[in-house]
C-alpha atoms as a PDB file:
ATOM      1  CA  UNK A   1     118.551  83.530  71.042  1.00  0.00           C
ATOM      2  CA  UNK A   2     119.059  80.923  68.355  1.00  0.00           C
ATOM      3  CA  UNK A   3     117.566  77.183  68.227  1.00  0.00           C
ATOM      4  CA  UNK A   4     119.554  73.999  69.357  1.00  0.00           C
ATOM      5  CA  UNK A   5     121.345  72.475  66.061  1.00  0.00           C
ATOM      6  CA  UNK A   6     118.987  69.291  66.825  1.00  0.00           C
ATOM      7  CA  UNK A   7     115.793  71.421  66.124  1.00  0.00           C
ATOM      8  CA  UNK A   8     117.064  72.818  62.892  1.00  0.00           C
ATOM      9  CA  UNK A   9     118.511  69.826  61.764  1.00  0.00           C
ATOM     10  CA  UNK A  10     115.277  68.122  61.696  1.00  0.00           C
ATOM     11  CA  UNK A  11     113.395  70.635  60.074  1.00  0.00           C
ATOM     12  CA  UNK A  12     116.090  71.603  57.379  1.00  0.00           C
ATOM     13  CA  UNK A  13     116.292  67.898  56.741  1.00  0.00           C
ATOM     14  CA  UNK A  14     112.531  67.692  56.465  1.00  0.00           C
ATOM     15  CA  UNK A  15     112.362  70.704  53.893  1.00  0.00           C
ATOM     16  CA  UNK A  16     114.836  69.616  51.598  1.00  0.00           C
ATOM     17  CA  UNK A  17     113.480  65.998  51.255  1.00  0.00           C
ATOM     18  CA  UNK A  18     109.883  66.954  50.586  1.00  0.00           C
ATOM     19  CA  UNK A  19     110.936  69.464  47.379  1.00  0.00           C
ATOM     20  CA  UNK A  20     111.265  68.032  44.268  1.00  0.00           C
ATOM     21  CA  UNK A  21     114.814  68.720  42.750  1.00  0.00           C
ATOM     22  CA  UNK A  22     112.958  70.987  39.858  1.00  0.00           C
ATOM     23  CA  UNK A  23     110.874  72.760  41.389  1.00  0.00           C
ATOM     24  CA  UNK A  24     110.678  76.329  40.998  1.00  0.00           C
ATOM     25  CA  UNK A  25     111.156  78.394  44.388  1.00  0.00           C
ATOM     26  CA  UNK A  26     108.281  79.044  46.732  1.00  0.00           C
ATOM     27  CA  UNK A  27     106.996  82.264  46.652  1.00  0.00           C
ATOM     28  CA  UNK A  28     104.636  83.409  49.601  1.00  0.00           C
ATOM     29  CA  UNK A  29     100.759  83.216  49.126  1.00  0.00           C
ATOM     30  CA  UNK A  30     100.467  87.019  50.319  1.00  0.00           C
ATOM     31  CA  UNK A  31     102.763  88.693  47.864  1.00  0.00           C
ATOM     32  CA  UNK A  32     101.785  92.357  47.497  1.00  0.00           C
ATOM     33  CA  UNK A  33     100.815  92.752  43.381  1.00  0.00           C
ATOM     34  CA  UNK A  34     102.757  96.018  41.894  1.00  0.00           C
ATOM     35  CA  UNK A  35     100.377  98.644  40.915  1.00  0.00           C
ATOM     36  CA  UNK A  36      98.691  99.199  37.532  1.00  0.00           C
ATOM     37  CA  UNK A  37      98.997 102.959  35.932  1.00  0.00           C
ATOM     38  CA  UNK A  38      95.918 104.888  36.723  1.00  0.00           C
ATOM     39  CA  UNK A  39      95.669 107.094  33.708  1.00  0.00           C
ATOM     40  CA  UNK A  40      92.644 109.317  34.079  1.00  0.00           C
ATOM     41  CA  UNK A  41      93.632 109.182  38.419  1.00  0.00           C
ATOM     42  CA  UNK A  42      97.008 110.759  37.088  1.00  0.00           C
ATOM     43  CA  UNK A  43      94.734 113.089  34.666  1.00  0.00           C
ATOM     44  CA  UNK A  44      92.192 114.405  37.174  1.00  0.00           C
ATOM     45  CA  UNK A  45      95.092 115.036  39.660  1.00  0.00           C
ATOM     46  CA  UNK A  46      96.788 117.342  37.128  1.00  0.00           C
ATOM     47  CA  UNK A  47      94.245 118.985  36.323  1.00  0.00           C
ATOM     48  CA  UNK A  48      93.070 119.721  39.862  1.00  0.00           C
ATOM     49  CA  UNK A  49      97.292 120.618  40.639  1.00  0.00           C
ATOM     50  CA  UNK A  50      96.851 122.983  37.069  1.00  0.00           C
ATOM     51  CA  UNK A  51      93.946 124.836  38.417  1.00  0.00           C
ATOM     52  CA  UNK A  52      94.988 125.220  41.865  1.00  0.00           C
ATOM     53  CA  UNK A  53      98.313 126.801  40.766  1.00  0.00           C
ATOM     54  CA  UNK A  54      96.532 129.139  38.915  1.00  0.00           C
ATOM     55  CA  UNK A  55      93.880 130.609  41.101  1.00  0.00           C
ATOM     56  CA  UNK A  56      97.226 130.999  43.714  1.00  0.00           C
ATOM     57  CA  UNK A  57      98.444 132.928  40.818  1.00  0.00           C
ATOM     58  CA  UNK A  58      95.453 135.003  40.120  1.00  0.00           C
ATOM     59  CA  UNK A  59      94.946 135.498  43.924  1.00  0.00           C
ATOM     60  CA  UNK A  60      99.128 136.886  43.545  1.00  0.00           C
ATOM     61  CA  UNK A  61      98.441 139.023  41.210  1.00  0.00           C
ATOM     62  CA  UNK A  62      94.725 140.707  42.133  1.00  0.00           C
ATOM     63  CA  UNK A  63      95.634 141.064  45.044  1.00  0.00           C
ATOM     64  CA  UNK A  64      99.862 141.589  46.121  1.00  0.00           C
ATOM     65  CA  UNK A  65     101.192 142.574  43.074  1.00  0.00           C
ATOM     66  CA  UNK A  66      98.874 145.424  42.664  1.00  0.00           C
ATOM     67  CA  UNK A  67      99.558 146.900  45.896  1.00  0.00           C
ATOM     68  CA  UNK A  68     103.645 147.513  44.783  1.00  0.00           C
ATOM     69  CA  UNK A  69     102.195 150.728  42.307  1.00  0.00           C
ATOM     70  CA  UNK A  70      99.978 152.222  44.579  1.00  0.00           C
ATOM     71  CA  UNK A  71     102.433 153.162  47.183  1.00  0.00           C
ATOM     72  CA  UNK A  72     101.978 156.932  47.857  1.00  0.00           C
ATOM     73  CA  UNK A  73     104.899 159.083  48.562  1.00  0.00           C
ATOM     74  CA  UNK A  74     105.218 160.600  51.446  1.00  0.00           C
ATOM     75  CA  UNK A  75     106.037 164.182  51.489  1.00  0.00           C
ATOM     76  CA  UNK A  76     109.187 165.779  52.868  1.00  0.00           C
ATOM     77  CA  UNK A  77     108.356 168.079  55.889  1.00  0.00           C
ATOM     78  CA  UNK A  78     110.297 171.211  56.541  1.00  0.00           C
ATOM     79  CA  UNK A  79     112.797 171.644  59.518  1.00  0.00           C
ATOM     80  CA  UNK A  80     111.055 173.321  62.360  1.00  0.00           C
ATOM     81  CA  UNK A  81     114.303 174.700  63.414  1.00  0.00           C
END
């Protein structure tokens, strides 16, 4: 529901009086700051992403790939017939 026209009348009327014509806009007193560039954060997490890649790929190969060549054949069995 929207206010009566009186009620925002008054307090329009109010606002615009009591700025100077100037004046630069209001900004709020809670304005999130943007975020500075954490080099050595960005650095360390790299590094930690670089090594955990490759013990996933050492863990790959030591232990999956290996298993591809060591498949034994299985020998043909004669007909009982």
């Amino acid at each position: 529901m929207t206010s009566p026209p009186r009620a925002r009348g008054r307090a329009g009327a109010a606002s615009s009086s009591a700025k100077p014509a100037g004046s630069q806009p209001h900004r709020a007193p809670l304005e999130p700051k943007p975020f500075r560039p954490q080099r050595t954060l960005f650095v360390t997490l790299m590094i930690v992403f670089v090594l955990w890649v490759a013990g996933l790929l050492a863990m790959y190969f030591t232990t999956l790939y290996q298993e591809r060549g060591n498949e034994l054949p299985v020998p043909e069995q004669p007909d009982a017939r």
